[in-house]
N, C-alpha and C. Protein backbone atom coordinates (compact mmCIF):
# COMPACT_ATOMS: atom_id res chain seq x y z
N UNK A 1 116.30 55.77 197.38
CA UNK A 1 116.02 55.49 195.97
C UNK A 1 116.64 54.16 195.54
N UNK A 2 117.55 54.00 196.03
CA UNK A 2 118.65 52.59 195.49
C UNK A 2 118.08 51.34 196.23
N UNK A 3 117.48 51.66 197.18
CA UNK A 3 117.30 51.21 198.20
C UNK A 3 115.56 50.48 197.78
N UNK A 4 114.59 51.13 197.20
CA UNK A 4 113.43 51.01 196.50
C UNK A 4 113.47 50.20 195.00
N UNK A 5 114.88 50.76 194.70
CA UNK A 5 115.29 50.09 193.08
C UNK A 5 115.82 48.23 193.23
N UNK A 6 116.14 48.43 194.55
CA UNK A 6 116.56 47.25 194.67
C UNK A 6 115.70 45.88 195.22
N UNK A 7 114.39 46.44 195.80
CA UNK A 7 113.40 45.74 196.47
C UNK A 7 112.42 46.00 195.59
N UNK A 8 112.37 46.76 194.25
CA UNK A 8 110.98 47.08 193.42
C UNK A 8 111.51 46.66 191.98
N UNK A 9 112.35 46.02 191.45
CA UNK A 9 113.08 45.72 190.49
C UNK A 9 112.30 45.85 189.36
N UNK A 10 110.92 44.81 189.02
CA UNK A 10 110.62 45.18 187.71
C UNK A 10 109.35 46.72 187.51
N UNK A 11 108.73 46.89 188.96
CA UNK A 11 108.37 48.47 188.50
C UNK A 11 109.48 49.45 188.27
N UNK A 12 111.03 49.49 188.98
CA UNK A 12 112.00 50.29 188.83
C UNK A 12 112.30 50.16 187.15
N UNK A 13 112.23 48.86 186.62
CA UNK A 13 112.35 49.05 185.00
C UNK A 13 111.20 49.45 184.54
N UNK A 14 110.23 49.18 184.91
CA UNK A 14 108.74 49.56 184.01
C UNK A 14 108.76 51.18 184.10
N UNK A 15 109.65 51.53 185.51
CA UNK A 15 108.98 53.38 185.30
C UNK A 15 110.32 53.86 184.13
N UNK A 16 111.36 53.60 184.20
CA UNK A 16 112.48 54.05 183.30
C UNK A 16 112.68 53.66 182.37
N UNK A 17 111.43 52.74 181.68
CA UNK A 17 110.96 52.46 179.79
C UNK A 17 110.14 53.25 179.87
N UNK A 18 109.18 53.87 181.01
CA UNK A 18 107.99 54.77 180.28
C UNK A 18 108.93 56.11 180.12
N UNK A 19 109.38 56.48 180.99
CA UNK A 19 110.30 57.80 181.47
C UNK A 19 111.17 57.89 179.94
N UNK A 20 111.70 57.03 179.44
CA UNK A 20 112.51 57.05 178.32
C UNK A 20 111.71 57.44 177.19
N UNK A 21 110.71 56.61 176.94
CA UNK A 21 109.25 56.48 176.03
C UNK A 21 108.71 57.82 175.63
N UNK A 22 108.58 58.60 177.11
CA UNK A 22 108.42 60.44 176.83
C UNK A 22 108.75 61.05 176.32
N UNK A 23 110.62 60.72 176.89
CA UNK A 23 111.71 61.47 176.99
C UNK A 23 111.48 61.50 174.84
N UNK A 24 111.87 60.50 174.68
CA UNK A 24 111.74 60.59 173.34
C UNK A 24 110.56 60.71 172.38
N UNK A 25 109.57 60.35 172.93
CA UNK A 25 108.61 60.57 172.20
C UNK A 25 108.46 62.52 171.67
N UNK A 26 108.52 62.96 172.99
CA UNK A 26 108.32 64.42 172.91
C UNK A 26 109.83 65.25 172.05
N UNK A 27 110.42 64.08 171.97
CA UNK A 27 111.94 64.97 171.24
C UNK A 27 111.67 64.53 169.48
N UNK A 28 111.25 63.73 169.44
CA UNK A 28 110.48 62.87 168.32
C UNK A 28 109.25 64.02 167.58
N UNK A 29 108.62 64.31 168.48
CA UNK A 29 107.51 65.28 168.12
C UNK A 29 107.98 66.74 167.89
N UNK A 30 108.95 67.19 168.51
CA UNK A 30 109.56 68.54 168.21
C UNK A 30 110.14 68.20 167.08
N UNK A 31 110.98 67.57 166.71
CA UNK A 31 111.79 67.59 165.74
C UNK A 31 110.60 67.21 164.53
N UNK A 32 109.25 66.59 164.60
CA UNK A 32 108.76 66.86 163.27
C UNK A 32 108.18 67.98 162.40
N UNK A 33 107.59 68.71 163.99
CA UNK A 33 107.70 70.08 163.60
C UNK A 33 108.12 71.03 163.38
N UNK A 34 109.48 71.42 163.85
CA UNK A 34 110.65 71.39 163.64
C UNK A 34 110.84 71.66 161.93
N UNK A 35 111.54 70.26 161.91
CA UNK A 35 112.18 69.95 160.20
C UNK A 35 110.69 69.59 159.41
N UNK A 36 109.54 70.07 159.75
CA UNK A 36 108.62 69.41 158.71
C UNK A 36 108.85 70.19 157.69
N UNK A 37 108.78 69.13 156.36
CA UNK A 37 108.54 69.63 154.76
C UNK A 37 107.36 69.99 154.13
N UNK A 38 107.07 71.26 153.82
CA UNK A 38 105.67 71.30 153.53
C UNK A 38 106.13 70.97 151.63
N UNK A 39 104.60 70.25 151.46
CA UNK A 39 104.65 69.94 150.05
C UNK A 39 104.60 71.10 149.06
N UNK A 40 104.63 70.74 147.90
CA UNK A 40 104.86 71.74 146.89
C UNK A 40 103.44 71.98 146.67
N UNK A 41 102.70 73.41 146.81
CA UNK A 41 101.49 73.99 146.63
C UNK A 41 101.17 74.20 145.41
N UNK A 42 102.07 74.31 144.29
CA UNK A 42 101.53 74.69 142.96
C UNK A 42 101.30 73.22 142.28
N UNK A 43 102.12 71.87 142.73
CA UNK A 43 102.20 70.60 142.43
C UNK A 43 100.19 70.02 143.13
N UNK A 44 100.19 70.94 144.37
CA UNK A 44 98.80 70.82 144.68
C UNK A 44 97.07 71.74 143.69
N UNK A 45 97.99 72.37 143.20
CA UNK A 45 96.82 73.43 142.33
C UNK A 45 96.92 72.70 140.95
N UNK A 46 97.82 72.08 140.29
CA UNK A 46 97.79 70.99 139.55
C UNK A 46 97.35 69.93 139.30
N UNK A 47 97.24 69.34 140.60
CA UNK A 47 96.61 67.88 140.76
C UNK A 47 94.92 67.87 140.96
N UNK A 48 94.42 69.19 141.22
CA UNK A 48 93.44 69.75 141.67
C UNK A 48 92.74 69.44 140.28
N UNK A 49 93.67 70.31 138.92
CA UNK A 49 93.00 70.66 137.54
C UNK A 49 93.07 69.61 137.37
N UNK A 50 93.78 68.35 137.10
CA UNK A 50 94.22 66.72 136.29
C UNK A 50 92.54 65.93 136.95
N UNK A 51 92.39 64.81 135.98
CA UNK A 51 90.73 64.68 136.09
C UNK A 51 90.13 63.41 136.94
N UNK A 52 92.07 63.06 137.63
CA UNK A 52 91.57 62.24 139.15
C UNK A 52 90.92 61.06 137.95
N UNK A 53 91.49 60.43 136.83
CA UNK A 53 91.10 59.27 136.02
C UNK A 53 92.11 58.01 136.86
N UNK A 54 93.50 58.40 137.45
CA UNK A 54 94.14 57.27 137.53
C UNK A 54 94.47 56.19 136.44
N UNK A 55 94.60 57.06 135.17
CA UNK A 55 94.79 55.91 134.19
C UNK A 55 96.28 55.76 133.32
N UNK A 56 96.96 56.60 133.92
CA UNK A 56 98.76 56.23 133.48
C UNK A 56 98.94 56.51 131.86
N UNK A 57 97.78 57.23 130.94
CA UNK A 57 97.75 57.73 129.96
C UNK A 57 99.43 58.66 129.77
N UNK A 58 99.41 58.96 130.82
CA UNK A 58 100.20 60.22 130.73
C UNK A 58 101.75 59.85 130.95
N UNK A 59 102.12 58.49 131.29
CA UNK A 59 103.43 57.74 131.02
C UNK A 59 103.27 58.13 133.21
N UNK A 60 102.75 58.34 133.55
CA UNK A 60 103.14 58.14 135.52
C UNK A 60 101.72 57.18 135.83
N UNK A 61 102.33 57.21 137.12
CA UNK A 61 101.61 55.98 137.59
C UNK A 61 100.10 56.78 138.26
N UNK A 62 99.65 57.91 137.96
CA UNK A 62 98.82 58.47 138.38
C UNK A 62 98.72 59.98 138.11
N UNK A 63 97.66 60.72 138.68
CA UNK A 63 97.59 61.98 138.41
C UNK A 63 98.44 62.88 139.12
N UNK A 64 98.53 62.09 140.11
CA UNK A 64 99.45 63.33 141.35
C UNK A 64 101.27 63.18 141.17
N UNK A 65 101.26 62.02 140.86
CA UNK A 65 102.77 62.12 140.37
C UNK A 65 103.02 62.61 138.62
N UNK A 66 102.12 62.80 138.11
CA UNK A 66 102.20 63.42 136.92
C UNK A 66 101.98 65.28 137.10
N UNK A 67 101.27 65.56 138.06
CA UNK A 67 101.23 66.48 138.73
C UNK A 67 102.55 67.64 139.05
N UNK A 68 103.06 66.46 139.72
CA UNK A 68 104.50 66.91 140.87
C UNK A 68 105.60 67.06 139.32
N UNK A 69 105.49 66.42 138.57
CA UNK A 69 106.20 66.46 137.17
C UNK A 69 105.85 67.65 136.32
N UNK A 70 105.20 68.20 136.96
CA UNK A 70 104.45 68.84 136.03
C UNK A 70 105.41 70.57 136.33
N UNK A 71 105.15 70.63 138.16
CA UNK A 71 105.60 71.43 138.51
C UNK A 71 106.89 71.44 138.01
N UNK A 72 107.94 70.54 137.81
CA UNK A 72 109.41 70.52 137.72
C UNK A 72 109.39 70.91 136.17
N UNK A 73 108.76 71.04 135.42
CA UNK A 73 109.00 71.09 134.31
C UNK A 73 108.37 70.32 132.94
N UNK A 74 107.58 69.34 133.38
CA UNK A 74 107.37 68.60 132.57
C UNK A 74 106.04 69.27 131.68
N UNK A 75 106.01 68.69 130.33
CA UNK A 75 104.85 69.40 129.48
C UNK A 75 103.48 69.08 129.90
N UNK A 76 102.62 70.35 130.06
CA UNK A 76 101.26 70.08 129.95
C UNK A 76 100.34 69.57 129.19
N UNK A 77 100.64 68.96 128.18
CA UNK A 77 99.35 68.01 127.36
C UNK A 77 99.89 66.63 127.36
N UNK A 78 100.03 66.03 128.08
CA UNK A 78 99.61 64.69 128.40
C UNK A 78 98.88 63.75 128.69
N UNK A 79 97.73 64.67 128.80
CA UNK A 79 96.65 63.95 129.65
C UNK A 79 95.67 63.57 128.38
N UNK A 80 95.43 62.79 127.99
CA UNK A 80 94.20 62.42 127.33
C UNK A 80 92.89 62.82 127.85
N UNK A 81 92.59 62.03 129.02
CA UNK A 81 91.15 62.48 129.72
C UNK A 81 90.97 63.93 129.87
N UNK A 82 92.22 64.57 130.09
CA UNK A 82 91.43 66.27 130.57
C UNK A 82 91.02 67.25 129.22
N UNK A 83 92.03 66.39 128.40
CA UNK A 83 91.73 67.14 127.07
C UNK A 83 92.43 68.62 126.95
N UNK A 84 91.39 69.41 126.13
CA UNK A 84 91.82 70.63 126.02
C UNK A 84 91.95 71.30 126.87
N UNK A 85 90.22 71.22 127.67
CA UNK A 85 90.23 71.90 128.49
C UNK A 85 90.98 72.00 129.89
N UNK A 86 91.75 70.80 130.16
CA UNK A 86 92.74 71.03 131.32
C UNK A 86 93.87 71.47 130.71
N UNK A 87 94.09 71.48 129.32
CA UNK A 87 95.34 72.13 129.24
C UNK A 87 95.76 73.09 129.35
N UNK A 88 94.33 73.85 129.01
CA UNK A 88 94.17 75.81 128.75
C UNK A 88 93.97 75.95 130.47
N UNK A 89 93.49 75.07 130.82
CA UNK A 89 93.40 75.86 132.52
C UNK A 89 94.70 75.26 132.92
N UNK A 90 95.73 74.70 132.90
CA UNK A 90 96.57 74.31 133.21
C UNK A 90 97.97 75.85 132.79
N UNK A 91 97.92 75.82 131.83
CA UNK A 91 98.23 76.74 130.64
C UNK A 91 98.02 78.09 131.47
N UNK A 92 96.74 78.54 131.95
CA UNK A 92 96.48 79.61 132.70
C UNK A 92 96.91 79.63 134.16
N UNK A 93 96.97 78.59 134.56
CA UNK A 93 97.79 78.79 135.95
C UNK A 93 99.11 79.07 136.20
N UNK A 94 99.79 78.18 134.80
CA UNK A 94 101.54 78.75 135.39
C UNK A 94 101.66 79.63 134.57
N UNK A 95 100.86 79.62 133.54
CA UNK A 95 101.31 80.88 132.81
C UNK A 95 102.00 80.27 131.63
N UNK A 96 102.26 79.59 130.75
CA UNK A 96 102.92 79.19 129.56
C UNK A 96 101.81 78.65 128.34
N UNK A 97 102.24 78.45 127.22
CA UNK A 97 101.65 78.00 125.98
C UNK A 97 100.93 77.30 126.27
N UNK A 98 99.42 77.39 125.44
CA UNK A 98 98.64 76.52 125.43
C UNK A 98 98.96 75.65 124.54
N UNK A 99 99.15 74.44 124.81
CA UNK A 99 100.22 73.13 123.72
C UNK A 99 98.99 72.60 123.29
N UNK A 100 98.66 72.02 121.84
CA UNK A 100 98.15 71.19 121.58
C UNK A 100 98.41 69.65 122.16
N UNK A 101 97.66 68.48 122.52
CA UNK A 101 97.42 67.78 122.95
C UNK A 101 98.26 66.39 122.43
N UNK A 102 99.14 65.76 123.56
CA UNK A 102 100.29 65.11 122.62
C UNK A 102 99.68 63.44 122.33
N UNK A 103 99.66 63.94 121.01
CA UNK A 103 98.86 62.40 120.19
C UNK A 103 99.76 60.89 120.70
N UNK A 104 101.03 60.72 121.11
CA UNK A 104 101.60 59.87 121.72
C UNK A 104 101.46 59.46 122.79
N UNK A 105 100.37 60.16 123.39
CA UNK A 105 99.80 59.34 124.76
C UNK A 105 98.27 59.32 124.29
N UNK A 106 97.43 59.36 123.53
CA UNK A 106 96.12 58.97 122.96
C UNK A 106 95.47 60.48 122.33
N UNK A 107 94.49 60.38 122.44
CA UNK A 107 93.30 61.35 121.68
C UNK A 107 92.53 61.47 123.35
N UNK A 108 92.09 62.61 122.67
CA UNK A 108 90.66 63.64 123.85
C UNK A 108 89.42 62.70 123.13
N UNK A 109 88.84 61.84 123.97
CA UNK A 109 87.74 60.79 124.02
C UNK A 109 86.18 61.65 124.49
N UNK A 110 84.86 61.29 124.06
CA UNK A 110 84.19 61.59 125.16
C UNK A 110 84.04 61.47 126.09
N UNK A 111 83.28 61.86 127.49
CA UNK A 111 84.11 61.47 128.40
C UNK A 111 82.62 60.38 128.59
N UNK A 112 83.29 59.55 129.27
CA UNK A 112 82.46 58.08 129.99
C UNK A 112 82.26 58.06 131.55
N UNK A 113 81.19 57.42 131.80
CA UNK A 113 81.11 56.74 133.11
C UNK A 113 80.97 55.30 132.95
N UNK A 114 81.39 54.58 133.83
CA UNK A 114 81.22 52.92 134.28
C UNK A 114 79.28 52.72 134.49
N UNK A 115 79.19 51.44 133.69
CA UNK A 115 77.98 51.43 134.28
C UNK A 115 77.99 49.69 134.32
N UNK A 116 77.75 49.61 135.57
CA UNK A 116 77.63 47.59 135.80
C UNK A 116 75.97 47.47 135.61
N UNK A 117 75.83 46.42 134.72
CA UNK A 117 74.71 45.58 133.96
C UNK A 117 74.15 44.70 135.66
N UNK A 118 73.53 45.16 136.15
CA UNK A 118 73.26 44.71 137.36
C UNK A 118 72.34 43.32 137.61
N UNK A 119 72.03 43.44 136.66
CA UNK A 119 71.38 41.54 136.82
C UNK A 119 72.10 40.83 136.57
N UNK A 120 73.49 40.97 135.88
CA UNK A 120 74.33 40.17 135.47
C UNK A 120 75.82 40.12 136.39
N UNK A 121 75.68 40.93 137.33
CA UNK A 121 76.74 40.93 137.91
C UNK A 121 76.49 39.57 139.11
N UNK A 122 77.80 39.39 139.97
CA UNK A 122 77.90 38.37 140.85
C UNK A 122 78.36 38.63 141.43
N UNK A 123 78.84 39.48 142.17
CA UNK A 123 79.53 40.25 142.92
C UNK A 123 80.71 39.71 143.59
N UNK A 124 81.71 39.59 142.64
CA UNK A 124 83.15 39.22 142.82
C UNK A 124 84.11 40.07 143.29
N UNK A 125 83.82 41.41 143.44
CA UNK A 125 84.43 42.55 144.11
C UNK A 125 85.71 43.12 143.28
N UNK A 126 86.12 42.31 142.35
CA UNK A 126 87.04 42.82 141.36
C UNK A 126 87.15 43.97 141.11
N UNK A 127 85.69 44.27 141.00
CA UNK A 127 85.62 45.93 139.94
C UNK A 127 86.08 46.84 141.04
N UNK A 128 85.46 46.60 142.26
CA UNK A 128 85.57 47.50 143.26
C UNK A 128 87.53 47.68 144.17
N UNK A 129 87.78 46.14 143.94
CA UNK A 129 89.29 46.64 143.92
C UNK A 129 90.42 47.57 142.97
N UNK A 130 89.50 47.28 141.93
CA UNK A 130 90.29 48.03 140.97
C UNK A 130 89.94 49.51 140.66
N UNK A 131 88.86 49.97 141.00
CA UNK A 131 88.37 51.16 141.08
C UNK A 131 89.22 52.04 142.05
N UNK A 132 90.23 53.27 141.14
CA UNK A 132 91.53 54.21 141.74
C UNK A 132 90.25 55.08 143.13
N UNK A 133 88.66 55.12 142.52
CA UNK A 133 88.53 56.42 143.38
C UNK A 133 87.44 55.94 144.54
N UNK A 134 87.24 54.54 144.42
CA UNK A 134 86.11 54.15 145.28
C UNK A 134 84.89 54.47 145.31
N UNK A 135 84.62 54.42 143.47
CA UNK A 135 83.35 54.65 142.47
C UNK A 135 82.58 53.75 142.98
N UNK A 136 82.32 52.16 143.12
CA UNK A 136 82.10 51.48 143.10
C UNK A 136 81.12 50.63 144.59
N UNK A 137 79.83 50.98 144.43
CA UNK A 137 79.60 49.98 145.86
C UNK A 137 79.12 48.71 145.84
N UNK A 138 78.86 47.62 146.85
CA UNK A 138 79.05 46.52 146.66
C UNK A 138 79.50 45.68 148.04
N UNK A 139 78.92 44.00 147.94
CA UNK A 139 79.67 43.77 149.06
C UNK A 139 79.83 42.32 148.29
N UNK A 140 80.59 41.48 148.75
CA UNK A 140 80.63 40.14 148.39
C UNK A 140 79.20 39.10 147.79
N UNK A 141 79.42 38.81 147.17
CA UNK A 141 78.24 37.86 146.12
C UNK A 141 76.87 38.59 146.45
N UNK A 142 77.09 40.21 146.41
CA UNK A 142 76.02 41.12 146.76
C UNK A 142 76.13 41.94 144.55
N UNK A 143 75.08 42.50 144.55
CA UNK A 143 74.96 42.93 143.55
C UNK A 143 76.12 44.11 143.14
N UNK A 144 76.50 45.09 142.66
CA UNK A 144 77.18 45.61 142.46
C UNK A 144 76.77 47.11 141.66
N UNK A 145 77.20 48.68 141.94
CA UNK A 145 76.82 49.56 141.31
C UNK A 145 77.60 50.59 141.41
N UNK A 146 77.63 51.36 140.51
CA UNK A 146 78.49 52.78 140.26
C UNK A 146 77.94 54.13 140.91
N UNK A 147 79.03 54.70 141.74
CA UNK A 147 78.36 56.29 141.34
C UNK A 147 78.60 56.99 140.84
N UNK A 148 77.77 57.47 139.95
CA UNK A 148 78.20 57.67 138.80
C UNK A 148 78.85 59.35 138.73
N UNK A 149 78.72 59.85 140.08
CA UNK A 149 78.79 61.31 140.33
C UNK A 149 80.38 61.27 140.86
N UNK A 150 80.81 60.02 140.93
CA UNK A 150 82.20 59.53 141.35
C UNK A 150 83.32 58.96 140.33
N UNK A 151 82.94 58.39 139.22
CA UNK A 151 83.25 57.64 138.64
C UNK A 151 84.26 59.16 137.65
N UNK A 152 85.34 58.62 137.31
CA UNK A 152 86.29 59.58 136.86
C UNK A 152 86.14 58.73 135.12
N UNK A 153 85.62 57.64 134.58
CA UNK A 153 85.35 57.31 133.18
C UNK A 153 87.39 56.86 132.84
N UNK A 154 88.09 56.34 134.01
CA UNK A 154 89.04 55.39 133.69
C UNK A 154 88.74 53.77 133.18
N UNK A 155 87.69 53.17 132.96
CA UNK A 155 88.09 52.10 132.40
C UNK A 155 88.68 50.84 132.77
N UNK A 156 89.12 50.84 134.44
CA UNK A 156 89.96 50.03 134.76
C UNK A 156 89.29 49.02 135.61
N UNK A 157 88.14 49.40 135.19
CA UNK A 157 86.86 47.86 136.18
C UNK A 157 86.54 47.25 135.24
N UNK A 158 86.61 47.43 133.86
CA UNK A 158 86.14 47.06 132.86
C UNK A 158 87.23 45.42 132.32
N UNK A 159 87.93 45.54 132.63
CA UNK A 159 89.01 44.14 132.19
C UNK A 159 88.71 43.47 133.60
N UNK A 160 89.00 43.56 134.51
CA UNK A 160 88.99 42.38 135.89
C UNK A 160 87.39 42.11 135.67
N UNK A 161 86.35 42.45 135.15
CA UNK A 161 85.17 41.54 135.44
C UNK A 161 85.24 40.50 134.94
N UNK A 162 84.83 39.07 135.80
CA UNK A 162 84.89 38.45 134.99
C UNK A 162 84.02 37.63 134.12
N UNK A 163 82.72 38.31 133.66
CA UNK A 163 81.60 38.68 133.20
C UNK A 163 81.12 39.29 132.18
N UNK A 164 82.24 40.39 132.41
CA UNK A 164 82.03 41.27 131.23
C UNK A 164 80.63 42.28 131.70
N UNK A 165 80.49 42.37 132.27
CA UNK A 165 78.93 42.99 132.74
C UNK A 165 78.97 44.36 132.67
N UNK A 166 80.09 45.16 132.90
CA UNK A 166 80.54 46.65 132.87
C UNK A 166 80.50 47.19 131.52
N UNK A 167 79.72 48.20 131.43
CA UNK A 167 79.80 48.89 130.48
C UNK A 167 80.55 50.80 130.81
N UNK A 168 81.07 51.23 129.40
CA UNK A 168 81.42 52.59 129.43
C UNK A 168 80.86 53.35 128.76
N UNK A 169 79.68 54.37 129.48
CA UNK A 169 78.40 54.75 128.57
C UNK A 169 78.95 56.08 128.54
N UNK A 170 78.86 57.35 127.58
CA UNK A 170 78.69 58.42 127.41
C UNK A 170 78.37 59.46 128.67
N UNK A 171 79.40 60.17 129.30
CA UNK A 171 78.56 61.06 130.03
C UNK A 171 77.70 61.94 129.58
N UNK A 172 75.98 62.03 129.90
CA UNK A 172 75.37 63.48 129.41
C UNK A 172 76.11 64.63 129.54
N UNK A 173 75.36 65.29 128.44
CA UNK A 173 76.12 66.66 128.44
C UNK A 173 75.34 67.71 129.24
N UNK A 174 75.99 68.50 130.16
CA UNK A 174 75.47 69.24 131.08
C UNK A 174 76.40 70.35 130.93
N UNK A 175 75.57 71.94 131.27
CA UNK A 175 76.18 73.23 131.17
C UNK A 175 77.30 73.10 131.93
N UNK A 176 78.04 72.25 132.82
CA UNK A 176 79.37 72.13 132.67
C UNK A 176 80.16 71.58 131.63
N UNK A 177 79.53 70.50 130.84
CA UNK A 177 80.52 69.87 129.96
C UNK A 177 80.63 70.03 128.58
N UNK A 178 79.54 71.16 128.12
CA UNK A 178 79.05 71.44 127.00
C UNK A 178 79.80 72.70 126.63
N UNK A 179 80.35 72.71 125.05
CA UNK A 179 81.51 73.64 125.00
C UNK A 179 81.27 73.89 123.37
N UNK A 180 81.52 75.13 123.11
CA UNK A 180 80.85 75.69 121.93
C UNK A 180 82.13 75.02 120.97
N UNK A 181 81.85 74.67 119.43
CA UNK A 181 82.57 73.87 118.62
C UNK A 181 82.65 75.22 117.76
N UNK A 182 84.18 75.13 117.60
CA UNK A 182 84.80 76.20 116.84
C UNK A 182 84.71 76.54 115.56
N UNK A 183 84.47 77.58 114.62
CA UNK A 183 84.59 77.53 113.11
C UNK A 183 85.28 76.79 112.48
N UNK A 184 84.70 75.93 111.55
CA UNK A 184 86.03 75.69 110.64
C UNK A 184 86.53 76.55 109.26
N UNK A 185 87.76 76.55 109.40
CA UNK A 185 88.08 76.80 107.81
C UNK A 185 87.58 78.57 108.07
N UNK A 186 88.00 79.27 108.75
CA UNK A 186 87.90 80.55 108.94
C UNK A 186 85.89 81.32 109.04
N UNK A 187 85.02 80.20 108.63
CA UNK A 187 83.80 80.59 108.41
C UNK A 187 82.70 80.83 109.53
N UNK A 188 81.84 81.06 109.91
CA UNK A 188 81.28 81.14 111.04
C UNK A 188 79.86 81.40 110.66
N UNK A 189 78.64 80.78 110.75
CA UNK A 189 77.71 80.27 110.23
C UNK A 189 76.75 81.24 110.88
N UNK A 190 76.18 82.33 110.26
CA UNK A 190 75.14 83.19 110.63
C UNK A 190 74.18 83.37 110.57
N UNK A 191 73.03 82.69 111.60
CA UNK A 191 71.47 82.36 111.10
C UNK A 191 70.76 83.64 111.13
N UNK A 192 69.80 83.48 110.26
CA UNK A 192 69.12 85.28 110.09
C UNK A 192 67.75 85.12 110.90
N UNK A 193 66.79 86.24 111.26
CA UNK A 193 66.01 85.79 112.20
C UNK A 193 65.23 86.22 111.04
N UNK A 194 64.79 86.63 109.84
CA UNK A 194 64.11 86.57 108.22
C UNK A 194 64.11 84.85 107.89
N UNK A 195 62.83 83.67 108.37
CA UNK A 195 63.12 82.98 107.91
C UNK A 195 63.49 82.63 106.19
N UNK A 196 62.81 83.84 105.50
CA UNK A 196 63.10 84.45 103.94
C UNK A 196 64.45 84.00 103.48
N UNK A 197 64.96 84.79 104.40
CA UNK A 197 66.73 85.16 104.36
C UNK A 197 67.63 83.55 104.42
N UNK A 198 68.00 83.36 103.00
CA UNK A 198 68.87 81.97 103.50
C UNK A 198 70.32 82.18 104.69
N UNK A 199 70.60 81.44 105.40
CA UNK A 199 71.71 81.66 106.15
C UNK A 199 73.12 82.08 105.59
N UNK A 200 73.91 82.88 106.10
CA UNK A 200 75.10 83.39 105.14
C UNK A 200 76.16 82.83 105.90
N UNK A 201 77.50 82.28 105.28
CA UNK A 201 78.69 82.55 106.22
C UNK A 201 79.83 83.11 105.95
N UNK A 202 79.96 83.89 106.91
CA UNK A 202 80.99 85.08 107.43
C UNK A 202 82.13 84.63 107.45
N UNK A 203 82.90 85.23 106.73
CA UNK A 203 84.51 84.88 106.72
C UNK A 203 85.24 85.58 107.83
N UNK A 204 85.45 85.10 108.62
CA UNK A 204 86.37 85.87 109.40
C UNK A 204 88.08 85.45 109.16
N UNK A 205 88.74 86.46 109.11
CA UNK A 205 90.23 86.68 109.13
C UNK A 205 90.84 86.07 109.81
């Protein structure tokens, strides 16, 4: 062996960097499985409900670290984009107060999609860097377009154009997004099927 090490010098080093390379690699690999940290699962059923806008409404730099805050304690109405309705499903998952919606990080908006004015674009790729969810397709001084089945209605392609060509249009309302508008003022408006009959409203308690 000493004898081979001494007449084979740089394969004798080449085999005892790979031999080492193993040695640790495979001690490297136990130990990640080993000590691995699994993430926080309820911080994951959270980030799930939040509306993936990426727009820092909520004082974090995103949804998933507003998320992970969320789990530790932090209040559920922050979010502007999710509105009510992520609060009450939010609200229903851990189980605590449904909070009204905290006016110090904005108002519940309709919700929007991005829409690029496509004859007017130039395809500077701006929008598409700035786009959190990779709404956006496009290639260099190629035209430019949204999908709109992607587009989370953050707003943040809308300043880097430098064109101005982006618009933020109204999402239609579809039997997912359409949500019955509550009485006001205790009354509740009862149409009669007697077109005769003028409509009455019902006081409820």
């Amino acid at each position: 062996m000493i004898q081979f090490i001494t007449d084979h010098p740089f394969l004798s080093a080449l085999f005892a960097l790979v031999s080492l390379g193993l040695i640790f690699g495979a001690i490297l690999g136990f130990a990640s499985i080993k000590f691995a940290t699994e993430g926080n699962p309820i911080s994951e059923q959270i980030n799930n409900i939040l509306p993936q806008t990426q727009c820092g409404q909520c004082g974090y730099p995103g949804c998933r670290p507003y998320a992970e805050a969320i789990a530790n304690g932090e209040p559920i109405n922050k979010c502007p984009p999710g509105g009510e309705a992520v609060i009450a499903e939010l609200a229903g998952l851990l189980d605590v107060e449904v909070l009204p919606l905290d006016a110090e990080h904005g108002v519940e908006a309709v919700k929007t999609f991005a829409y690029i004015r496509e004859d007017e674009c130039i395809g500077c790729t701006k929008c598409i860097q700035a786009c959190p969810v990779d709404a956006i397709l496009g290639a260099a001084k190629q035209m430019h377009t949204v999908i709109t089945s992607e587009c989370t209605g953050c707003d943040l392609c809308v300043e880097p154009c430098p064109v101005d060509c982006i618009d933020m249009v109204p999402s239609p309302v579809t039997t997912q997004s359409w949500h019955w508008n509550q009485p006001k003022d205790g009354y509740l408006i009862i149409a009669s099927d007697n077109p005769d009959t003028p409509t009455q409203p019902e006081v409820r308690a």
